[in-house]
Protein backbone atom coordinates (compact mmCIF):
# COMPACT_ATOMS: atom_id res chain seq x y z
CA UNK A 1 3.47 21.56 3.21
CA UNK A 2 3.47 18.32 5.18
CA UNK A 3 5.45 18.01 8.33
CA UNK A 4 8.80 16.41 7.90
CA UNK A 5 8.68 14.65 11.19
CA UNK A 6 7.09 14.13 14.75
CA UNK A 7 10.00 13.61 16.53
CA UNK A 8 13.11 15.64 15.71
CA UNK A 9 16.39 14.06 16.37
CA UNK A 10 14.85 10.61 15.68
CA UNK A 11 15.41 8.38 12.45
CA UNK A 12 11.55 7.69 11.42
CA UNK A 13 10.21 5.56 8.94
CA UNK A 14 6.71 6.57 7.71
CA UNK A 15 5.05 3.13 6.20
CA UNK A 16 1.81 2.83 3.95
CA UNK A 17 0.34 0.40 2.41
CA UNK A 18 -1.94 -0.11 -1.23
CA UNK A 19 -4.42 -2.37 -2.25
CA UNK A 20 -6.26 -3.36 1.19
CA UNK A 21 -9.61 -2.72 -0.35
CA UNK A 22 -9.18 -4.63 -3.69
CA UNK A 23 -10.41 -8.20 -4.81
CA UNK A 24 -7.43 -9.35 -6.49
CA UNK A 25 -3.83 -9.09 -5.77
CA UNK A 26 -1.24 -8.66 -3.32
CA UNK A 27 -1.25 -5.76 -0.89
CA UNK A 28 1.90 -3.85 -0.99
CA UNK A 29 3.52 -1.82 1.04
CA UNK A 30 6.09 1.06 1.87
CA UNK A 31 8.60 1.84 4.43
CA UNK A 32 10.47 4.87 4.07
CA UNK A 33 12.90 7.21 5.94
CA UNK A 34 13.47 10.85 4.47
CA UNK A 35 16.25 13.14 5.50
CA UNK A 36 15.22 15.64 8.38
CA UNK A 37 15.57 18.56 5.78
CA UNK A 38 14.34 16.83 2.93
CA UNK A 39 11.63 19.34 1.10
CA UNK A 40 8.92 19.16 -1.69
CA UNK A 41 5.90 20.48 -2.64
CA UNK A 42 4.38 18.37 -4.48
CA UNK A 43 4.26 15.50 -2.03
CA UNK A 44 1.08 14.32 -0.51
CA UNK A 45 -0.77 11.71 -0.21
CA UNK A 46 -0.89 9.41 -2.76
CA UNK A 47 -4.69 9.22 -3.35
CA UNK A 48 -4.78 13.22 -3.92
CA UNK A 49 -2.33 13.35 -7.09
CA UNK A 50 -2.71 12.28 -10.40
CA UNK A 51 -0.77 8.98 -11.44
CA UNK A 52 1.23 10.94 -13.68
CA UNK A 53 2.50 12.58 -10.71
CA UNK A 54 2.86 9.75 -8.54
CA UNK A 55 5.38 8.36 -11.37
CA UNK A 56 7.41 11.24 -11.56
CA UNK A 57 8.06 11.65 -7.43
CA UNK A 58 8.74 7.80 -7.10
CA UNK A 59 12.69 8.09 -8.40
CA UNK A 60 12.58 11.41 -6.49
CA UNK A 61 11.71 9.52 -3.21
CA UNK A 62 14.28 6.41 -4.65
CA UNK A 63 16.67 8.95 -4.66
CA UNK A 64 16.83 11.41 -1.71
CA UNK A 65 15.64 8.61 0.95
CA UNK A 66 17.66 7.33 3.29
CA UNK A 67 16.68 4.57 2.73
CA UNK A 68 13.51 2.47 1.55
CA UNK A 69 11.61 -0.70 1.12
CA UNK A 70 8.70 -2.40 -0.12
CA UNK A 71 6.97 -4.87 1.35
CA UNK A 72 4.30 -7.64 -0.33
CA UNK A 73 1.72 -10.51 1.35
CA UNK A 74 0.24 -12.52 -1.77
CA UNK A 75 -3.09 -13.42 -2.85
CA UNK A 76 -2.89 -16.47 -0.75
CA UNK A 77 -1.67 -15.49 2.12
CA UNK A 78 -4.29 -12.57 2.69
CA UNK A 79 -6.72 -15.37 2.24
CA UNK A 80 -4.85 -17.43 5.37
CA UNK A 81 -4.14 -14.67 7.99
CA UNK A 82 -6.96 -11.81 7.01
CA UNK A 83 -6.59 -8.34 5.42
CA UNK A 84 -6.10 -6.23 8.07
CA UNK A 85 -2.96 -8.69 9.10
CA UNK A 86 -1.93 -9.10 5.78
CA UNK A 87 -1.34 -5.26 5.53
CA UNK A 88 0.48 -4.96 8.92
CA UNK A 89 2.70 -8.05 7.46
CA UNK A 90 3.33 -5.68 4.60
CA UNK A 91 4.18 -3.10 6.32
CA UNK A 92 6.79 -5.25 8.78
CA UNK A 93 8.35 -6.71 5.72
CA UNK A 94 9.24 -3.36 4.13
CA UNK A 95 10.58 -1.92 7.55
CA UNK A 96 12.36 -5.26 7.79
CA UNK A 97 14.33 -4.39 4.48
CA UNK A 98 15.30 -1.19 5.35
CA UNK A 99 19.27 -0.44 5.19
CA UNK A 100 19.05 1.80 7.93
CA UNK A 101 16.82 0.76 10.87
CA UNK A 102 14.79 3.09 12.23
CA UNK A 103 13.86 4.41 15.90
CA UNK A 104 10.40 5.09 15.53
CA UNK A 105 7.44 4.08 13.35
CA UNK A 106 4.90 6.69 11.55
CA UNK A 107 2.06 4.15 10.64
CA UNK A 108 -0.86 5.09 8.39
CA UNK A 109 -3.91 4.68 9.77
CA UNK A 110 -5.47 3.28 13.74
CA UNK A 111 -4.23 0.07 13.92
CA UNK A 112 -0.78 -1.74 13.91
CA UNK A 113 0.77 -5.13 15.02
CA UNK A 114 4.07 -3.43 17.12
CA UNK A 115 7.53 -4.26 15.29
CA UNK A 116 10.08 -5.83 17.93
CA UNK A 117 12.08 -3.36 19.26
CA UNK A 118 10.71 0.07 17.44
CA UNK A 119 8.56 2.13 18.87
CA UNK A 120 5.68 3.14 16.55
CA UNK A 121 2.69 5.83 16.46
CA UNK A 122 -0.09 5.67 14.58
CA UNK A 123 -1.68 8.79 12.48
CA UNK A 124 -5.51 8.63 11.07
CA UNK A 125 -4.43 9.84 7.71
CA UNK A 126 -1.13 10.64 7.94
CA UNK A 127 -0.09 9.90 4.47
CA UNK A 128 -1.52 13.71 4.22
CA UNK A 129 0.22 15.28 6.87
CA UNK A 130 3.67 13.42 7.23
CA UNK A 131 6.35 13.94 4.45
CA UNK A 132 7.43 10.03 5.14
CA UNK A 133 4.12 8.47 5.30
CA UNK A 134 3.02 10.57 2.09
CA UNK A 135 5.99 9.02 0.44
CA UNK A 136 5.88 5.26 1.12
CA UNK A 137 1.79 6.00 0.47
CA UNK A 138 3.55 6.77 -3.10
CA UNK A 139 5.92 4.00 -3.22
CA UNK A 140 3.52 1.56 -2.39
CA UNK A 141 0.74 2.76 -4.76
CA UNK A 142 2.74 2.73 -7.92
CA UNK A 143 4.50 -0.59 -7.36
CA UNK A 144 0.97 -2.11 -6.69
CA UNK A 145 0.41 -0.74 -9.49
CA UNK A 146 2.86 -1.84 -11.87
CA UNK A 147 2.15 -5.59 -10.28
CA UNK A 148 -1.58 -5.49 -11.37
CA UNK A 149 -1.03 -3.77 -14.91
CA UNK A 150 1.11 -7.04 -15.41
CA UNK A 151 -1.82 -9.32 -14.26
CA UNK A 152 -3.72 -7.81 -16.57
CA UNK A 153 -1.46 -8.78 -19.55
CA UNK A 154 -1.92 -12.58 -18.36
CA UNK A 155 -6.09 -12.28 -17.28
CA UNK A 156 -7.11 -9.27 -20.06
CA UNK A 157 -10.75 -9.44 -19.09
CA UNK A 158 -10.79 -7.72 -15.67
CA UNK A 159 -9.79 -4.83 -16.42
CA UNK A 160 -6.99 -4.56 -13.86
CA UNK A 161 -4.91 -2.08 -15.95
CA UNK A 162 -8.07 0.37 -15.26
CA UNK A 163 -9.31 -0.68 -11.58
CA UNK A 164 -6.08 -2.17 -10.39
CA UNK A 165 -8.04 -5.00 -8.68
CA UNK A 166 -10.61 -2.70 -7.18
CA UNK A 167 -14.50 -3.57 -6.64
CA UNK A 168 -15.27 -1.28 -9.77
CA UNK A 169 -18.69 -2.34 -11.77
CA UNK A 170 -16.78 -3.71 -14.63
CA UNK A 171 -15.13 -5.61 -12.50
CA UNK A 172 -17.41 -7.54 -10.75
CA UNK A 173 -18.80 -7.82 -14.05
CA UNK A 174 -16.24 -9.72 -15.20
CA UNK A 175 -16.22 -12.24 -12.16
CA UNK A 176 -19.71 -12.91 -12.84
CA UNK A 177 -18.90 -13.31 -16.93
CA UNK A 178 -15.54 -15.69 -16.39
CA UNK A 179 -15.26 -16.77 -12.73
CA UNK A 180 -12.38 -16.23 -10.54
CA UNK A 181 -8.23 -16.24 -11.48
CA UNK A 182 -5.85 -17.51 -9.27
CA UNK A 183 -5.09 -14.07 -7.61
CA UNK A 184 -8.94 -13.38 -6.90
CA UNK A 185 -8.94 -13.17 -2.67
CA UNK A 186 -11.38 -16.20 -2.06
CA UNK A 187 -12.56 -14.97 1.46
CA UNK A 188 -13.30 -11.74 0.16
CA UNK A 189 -17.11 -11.05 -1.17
CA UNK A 190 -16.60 -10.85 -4.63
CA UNK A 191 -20.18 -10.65 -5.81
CA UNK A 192 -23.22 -9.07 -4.12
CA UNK A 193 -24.95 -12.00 -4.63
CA UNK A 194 -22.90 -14.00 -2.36
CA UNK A 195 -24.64 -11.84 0.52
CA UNK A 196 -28.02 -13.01 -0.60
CA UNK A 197 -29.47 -16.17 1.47
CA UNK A 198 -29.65 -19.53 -0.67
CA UNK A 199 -32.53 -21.62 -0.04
């Protein structure tokens, strides 16, 4: 079972975020507090369950949370201000929705800009040991997701129902065969090739 908090007594918000890696997309992501007592077994990190799963503990989450957000930094702006500050933007954007406001930050990951006025801690891959960072790690995975299977519907060819905007094979493949759309991350190396020297 993951740990339902660090500090007791505290209202935390454990925040996540999805798509940092991709090529294509926004990055999304989560900010979400959990009641002290709140239990379940099949939480965990969202990258360990099936997306079947993932779907079915999203309304549970929606439900039972005290409250929770989502935040989103487009195409564009990852492009202006960089990935890794793109993601932290994310994150401050969901915890800047949040109904109740909370008194401490569980961040995902090394690395975080500080949000005025709450302290935060950061946990090298908490979304697997915190109940709250496992959940927003959900939250913020299937929304991406729903956002890039209706990309796909408008740019078929990429695949992004299957890779979700990921550097897969297929869809590099598909950069090389039809060039770039509109929510392709220009400062991001999209091709191998572009590695390779010109002269």
């Amino acid at each position: 079972m993951l740990l339902p908090y660090m500090e007791a007594g505290r209202i935390e918000a454990g925040c996540d975020e999805a798509g940092r890696g991709c090529l294509a997309g926004a990055v999304f992501a989560a900010a979400v507090i959990l009641p002290p007592d709140f239990q379940n077994e099949d939480m965990n990190d969202s990258k360990q369950l099936s997306e079947k799963k993932r779907y079915a503990l999203r309304p549970v989450i929606e439900q039972e949370a005290l409250a929770w957000a989502v935040g989103i930094v487009s195409p564009e702006e990852i492009d202006r201000i960089n990935i890794l500050n793109a993601s932290f933007l994310a994150m401050h954007r969901a915890i800047g929705q949040l109904k109740v406001k909370p008194e401490h930050l569980l961040i995902d990951g090394n690395r975080f800009n500080p949000y005025p006025d709450i302290r935060h801690t950061t946990v090298i891959k908490g979304d697997g040991k915190y109940l709250s960072i496992a959940a927003a790690s959900i939250l913020a995975k299937t929304y991406r997701d729903d956002y890039m299977n209706g990309l796909a519907e408008e740019y078929p060819g990429y695949l992004w129902t299957e890779n979700k905007g990921y550097p897969t094979r297929a869809h590099r493949e598909a950069i090389r065969r039809l060039g770039i759309t509109p929510y392709h991350r220009k400062t991001f190396t999209l091709l191998p090739e572009q590695l390779e020297l010109q002269f």
